[in-house]
N, C-alpha and C. Protein backbone atom coordinates (compact mmCIF):
# COMPACT_ATOMS: atom_id res chain seq x y z
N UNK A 1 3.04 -6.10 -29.47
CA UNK A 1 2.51 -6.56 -28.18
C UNK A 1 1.15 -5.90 -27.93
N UNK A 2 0.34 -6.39 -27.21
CA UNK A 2 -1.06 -6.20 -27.10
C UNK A 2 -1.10 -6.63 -26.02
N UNK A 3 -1.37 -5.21 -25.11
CA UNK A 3 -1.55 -5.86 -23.51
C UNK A 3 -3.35 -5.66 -23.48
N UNK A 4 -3.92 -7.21 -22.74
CA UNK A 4 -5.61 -6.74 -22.83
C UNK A 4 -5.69 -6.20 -21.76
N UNK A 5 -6.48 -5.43 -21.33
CA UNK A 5 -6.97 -4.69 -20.36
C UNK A 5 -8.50 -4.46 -19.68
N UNK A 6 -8.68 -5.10 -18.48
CA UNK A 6 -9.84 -5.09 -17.66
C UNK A 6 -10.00 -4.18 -16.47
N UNK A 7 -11.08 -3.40 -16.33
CA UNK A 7 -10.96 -2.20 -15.29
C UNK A 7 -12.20 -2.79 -14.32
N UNK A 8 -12.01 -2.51 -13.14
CA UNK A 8 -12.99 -2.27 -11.91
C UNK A 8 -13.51 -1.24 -11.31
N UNK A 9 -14.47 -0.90 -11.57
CA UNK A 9 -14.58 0.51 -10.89
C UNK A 9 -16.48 0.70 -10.79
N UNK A 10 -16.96 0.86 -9.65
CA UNK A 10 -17.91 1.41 -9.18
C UNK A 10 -18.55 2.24 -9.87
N UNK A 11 -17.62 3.44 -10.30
CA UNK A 11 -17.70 5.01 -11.07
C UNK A 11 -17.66 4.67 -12.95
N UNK A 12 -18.79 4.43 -13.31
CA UNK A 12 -18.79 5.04 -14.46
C UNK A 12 -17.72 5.68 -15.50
N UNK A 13 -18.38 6.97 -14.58
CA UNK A 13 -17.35 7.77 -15.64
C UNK A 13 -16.00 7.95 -15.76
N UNK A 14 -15.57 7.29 -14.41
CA UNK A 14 -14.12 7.14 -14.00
C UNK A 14 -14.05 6.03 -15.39
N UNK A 15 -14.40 5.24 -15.72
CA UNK A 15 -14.43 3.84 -15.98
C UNK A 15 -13.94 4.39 -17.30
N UNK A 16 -14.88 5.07 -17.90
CA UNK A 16 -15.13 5.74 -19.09
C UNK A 16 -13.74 6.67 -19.14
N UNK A 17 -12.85 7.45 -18.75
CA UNK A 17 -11.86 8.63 -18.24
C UNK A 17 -10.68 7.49 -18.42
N UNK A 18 -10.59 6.46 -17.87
CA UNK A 18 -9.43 5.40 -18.02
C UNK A 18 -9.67 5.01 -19.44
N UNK A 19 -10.46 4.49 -19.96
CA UNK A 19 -11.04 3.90 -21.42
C UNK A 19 -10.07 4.72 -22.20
N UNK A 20 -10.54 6.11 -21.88
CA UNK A 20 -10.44 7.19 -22.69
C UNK A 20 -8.74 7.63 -22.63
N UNK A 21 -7.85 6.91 -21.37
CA UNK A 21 -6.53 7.19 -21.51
C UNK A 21 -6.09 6.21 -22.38
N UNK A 22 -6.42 4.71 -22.13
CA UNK A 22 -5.86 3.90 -23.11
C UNK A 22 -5.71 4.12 -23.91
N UNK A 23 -7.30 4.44 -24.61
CA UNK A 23 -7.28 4.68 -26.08
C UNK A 23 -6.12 5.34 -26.79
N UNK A 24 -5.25 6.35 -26.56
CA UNK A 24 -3.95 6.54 -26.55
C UNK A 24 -3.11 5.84 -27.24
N UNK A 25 -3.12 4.64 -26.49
CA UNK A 25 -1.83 3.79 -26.77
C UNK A 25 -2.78 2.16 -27.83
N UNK A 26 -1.57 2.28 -28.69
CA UNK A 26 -1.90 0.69 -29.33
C UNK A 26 -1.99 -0.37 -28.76
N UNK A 27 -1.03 -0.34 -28.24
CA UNK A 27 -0.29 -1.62 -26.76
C UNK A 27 -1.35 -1.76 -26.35
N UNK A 28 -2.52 -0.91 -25.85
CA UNK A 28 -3.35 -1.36 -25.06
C UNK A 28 -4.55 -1.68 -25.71
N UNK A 29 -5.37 -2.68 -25.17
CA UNK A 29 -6.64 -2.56 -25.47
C UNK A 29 -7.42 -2.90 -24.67
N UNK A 30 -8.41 -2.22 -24.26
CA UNK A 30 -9.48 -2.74 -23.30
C UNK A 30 -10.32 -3.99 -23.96
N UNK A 31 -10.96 -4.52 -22.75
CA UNK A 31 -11.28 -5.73 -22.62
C UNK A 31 -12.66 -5.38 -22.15
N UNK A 32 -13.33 -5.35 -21.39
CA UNK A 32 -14.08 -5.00 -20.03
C UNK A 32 -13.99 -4.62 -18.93
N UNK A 33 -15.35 -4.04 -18.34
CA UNK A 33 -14.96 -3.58 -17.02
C UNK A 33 -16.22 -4.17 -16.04
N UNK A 34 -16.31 -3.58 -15.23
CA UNK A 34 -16.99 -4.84 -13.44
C UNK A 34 -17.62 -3.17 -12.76
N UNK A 35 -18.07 -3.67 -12.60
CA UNK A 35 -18.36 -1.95 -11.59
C UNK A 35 -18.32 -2.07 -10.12
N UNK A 36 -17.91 -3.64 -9.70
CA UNK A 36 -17.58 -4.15 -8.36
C UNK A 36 -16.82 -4.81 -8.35
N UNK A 37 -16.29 -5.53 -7.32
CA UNK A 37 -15.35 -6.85 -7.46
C UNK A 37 -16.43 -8.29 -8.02
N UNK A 38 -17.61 -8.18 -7.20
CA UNK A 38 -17.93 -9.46 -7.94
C UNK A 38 -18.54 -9.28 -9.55
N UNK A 39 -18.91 -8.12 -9.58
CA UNK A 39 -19.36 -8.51 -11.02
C UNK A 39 -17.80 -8.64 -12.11
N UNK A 40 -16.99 -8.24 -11.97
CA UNK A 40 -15.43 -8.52 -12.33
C UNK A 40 -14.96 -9.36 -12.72
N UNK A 41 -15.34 -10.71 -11.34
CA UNK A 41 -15.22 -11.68 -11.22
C UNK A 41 -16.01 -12.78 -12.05
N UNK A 42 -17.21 -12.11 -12.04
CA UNK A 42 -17.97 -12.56 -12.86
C UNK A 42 -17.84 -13.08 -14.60
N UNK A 43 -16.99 -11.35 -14.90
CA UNK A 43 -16.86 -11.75 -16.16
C UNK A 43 -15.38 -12.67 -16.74
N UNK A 44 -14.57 -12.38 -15.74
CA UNK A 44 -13.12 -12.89 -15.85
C UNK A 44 -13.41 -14.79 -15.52
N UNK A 45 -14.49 -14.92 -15.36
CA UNK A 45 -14.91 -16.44 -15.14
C UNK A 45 -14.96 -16.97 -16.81
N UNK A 46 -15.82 -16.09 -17.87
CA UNK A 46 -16.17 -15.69 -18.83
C UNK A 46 -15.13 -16.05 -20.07
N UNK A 47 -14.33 -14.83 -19.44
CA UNK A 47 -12.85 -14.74 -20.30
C UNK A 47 -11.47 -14.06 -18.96
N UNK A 48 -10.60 -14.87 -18.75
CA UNK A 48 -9.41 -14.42 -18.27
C UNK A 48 -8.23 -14.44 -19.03
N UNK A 49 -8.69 -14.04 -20.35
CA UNK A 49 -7.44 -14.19 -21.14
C UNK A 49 -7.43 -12.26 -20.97
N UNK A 50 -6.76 -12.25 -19.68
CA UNK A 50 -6.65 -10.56 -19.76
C UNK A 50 -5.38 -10.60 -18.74
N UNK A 51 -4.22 -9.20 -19.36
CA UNK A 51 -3.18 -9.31 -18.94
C UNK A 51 -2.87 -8.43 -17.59
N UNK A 52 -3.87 -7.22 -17.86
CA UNK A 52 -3.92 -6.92 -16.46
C UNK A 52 -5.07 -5.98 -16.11
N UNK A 53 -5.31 -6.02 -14.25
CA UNK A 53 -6.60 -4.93 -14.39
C UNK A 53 -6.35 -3.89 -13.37
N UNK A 54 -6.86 -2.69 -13.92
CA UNK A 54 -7.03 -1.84 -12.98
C UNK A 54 -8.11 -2.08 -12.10
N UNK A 55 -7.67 -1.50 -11.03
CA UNK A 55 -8.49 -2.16 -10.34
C UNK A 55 -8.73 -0.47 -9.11
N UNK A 56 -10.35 -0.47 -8.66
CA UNK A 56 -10.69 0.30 -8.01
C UNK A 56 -10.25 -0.09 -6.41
N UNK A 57 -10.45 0.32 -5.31
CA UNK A 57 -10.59 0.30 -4.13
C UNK A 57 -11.64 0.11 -3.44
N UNK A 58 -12.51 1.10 -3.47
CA UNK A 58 -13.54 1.48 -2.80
C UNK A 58 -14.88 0.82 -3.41
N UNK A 59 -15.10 0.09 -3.35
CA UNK A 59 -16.44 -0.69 -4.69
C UNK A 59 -17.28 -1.39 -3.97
N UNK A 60 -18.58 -1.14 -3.59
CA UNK A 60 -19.68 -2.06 -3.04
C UNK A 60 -19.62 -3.15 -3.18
N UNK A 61 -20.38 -4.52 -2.38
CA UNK A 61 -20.40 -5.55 -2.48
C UNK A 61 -18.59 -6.43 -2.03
N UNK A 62 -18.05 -6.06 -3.56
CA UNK A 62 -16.86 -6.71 -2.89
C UNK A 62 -15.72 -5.96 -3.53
N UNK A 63 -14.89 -5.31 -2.33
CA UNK A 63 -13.87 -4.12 -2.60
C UNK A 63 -12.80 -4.65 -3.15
N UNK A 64 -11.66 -3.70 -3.88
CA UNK A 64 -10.75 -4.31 -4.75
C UNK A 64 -9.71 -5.02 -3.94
N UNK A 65 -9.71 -4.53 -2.48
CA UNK A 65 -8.51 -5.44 -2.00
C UNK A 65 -9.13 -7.00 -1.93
N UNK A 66 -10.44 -7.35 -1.27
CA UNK A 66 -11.20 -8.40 -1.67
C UNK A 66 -10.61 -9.39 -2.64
N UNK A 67 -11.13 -8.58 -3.94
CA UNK A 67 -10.95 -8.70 -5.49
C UNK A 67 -9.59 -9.29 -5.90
N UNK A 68 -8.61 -8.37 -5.27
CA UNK A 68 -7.54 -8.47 -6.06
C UNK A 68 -7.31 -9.84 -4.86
N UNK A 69 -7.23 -10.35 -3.85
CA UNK A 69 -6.95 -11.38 -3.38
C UNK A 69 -7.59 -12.65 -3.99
N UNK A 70 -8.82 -12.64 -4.63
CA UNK A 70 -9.53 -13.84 -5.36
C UNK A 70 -8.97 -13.71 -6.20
N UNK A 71 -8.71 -12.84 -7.72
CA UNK A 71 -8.19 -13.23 -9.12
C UNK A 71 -6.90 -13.54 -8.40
N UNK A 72 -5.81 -13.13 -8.19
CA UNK A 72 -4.48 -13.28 -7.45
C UNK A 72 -4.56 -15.46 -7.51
N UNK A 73 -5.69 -15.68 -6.54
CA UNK A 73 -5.51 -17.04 -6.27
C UNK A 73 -6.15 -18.11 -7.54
N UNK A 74 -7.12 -17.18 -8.23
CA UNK A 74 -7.97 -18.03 -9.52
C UNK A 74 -6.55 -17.73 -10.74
N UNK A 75 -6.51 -16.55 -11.13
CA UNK A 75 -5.70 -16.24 -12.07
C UNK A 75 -4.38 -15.52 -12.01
N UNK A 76 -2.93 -16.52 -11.27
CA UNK A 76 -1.96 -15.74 -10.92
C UNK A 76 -1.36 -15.00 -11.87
N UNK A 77 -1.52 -15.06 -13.14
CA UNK A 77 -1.23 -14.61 -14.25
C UNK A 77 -1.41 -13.15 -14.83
N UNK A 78 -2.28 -12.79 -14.03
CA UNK A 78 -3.00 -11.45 -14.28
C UNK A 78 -2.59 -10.39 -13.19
N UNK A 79 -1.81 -9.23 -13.76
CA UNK A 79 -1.39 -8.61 -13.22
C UNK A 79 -2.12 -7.79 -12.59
N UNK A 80 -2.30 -6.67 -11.22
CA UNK A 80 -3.22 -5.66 -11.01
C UNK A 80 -2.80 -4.51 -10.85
N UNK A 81 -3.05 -3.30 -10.93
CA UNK A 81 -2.78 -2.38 -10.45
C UNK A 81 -3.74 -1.46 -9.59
N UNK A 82 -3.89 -1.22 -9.01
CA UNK A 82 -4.76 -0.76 -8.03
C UNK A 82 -4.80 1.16 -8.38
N UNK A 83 -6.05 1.77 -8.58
CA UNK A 83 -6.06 2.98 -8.84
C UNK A 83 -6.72 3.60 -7.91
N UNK A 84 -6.34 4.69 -7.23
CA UNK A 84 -7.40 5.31 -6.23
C UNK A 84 -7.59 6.38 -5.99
N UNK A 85 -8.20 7.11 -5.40
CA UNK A 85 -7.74 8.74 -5.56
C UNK A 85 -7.59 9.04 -3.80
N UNK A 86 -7.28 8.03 -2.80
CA UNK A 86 -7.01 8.08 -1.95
C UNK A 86 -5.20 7.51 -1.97
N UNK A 87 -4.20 8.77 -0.88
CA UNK A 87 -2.77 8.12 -0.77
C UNK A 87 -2.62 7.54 0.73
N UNK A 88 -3.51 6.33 1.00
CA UNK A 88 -4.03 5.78 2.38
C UNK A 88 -2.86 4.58 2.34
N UNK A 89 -2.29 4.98 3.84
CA UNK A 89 -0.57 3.80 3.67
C UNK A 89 -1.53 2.76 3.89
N UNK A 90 -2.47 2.54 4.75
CA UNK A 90 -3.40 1.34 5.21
C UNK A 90 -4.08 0.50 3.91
N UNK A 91 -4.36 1.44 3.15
CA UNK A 91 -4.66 1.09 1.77
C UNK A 91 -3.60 0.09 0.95
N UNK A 92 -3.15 1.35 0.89
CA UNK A 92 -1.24 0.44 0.35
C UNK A 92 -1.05 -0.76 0.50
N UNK A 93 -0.83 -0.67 2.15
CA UNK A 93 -0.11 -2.33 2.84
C UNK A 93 -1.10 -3.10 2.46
N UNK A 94 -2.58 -2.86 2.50
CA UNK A 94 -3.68 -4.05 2.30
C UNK A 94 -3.41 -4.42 1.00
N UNK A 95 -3.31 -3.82 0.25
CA UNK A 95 -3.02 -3.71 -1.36
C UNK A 95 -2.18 -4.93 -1.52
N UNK A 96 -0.80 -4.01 -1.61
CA UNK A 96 0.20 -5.06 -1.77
C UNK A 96 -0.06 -6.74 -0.97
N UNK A 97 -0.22 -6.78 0.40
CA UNK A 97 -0.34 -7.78 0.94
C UNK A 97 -1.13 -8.80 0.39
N UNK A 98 -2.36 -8.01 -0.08
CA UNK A 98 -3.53 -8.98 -1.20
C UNK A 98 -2.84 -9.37 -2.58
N UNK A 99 -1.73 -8.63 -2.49
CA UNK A 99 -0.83 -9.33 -4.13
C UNK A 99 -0.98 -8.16 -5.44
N UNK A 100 -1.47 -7.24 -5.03
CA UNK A 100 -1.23 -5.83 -6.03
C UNK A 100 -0.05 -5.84 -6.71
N UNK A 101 0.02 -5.86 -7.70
CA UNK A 101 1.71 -5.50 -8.40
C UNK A 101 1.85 -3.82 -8.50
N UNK A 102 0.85 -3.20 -8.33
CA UNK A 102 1.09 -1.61 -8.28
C UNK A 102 0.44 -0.79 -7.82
N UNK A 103 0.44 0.41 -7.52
CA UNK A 103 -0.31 1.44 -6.97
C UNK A 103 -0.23 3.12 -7.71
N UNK A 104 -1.53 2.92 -8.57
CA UNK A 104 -1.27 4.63 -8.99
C UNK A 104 -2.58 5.10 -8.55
N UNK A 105 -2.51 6.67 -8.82
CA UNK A 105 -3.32 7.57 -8.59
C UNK A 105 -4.62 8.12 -9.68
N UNK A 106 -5.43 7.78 -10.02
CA UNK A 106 -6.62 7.98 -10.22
C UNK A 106 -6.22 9.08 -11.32
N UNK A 107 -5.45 10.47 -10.97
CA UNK A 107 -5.60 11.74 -11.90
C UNK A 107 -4.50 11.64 -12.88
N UNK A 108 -3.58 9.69 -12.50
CA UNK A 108 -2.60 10.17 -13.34
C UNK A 108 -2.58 10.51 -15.21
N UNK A 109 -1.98 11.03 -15.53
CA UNK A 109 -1.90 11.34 -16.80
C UNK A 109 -1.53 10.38 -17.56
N UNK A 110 -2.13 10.21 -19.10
CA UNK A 110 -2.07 8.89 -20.14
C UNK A 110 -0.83 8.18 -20.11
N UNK A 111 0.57 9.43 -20.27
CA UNK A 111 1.28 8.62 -20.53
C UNK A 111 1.83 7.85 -19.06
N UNK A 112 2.20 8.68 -18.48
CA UNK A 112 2.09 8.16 -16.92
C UNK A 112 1.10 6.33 -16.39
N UNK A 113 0.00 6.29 -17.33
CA UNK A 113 -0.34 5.20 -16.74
C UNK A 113 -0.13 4.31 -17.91
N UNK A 114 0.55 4.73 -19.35
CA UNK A 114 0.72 3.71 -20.02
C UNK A 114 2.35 3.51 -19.58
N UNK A 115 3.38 4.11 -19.00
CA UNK A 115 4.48 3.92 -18.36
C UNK A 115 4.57 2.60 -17.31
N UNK A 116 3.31 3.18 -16.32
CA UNK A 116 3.12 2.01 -15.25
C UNK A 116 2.66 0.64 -15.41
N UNK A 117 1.91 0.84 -16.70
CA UNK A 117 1.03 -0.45 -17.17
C UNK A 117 1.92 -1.58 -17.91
N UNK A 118 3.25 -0.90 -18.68
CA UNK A 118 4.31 -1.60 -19.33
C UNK A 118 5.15 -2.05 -18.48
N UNK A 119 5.22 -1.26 -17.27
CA UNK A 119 6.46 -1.63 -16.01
C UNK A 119 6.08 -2.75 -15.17
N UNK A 120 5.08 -2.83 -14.87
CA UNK A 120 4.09 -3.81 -14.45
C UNK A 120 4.43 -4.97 -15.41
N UNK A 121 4.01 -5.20 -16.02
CA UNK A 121 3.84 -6.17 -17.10
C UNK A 121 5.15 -6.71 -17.48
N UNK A 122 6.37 -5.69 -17.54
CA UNK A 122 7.50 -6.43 -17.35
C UNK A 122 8.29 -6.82 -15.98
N UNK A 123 7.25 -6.79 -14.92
CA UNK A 123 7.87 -7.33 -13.81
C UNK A 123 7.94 -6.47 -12.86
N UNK A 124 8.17 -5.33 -13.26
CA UNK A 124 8.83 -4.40 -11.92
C UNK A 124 6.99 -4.04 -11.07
N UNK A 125 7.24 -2.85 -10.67
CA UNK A 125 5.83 -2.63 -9.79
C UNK A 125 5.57 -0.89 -10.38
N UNK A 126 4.48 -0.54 -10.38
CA UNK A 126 4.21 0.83 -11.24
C UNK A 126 3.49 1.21 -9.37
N UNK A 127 4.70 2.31 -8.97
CA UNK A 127 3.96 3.03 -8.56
C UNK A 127 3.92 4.57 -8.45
N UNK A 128 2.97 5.47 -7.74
CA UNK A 128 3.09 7.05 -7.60
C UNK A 128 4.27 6.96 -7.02
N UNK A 129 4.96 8.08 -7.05
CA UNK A 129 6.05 8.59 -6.26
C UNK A 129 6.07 8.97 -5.05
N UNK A 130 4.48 9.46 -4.99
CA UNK A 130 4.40 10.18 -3.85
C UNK A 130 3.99 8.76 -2.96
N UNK A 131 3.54 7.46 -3.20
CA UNK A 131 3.35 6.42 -2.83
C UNK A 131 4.89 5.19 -2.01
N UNK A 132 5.51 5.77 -3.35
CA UNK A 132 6.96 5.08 -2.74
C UNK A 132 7.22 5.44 -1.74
């Protein structure tokens, strides 16, 4: 199995720090990344043969709850998970409500987000604990 993988994120090096957890795992492979919601969007116009994206919060122009409500309605197929380094319930509810399938934390550790990324993908919802 080969899950593709597309990230959103504003931050660089964050961008680069996730890259760098995948790389880890076989299962995964990155795809591309957006450094906003619309440029994201942009490329998933491109190619949406991607199975799921992390996805930032906080992102100029157009934020991931935004984001994750447009792919959600263009590409229901594509799973999201939302990463943040904020544990904001307001966040959360917007999240989910926009159609998030998950919620982790920004510092989590490789295997930790290749756990959430498989749980996701088989249906269930990947989230922090401290989130549940």
């Amino acid at each position: 199995m080969n899950i593709k993988i597309a990230i959103a994120d504003d931050n660089t090096f964050l961008i680069h720090t996730v890259k760098e957890k995948l790389s880890f795992f076989d299962d995964l492979s990155f795809k591309f990344s957006g450094l906003n919601g619309s440029d994201l969007l942009v490329k998933l116009e491109e190619n949406h043969n991607i199975d799921l994206i992390l996805m930032d919060i906080d992102m100029p122009i157009l934020n991931g709850i935004e984001t994750t409500e447009i792919v959600k309605q263009k590409y229901p197929h594509i799973k999201i998970i939302m990463l943040t380094v904020f544990d904001n319930d307001e966040n959360i509810f917007n999240s989910i409500k926009a159609g998030a399938d998950g919620y982790l934390l920004k510092e989590i550790n490789p295997k930790d987000l290749h756990k959430g990324i498989l749980e996701t993908i088989n249906g269930g919802a990947a989230m922090n604990p401290s989130i549940a």
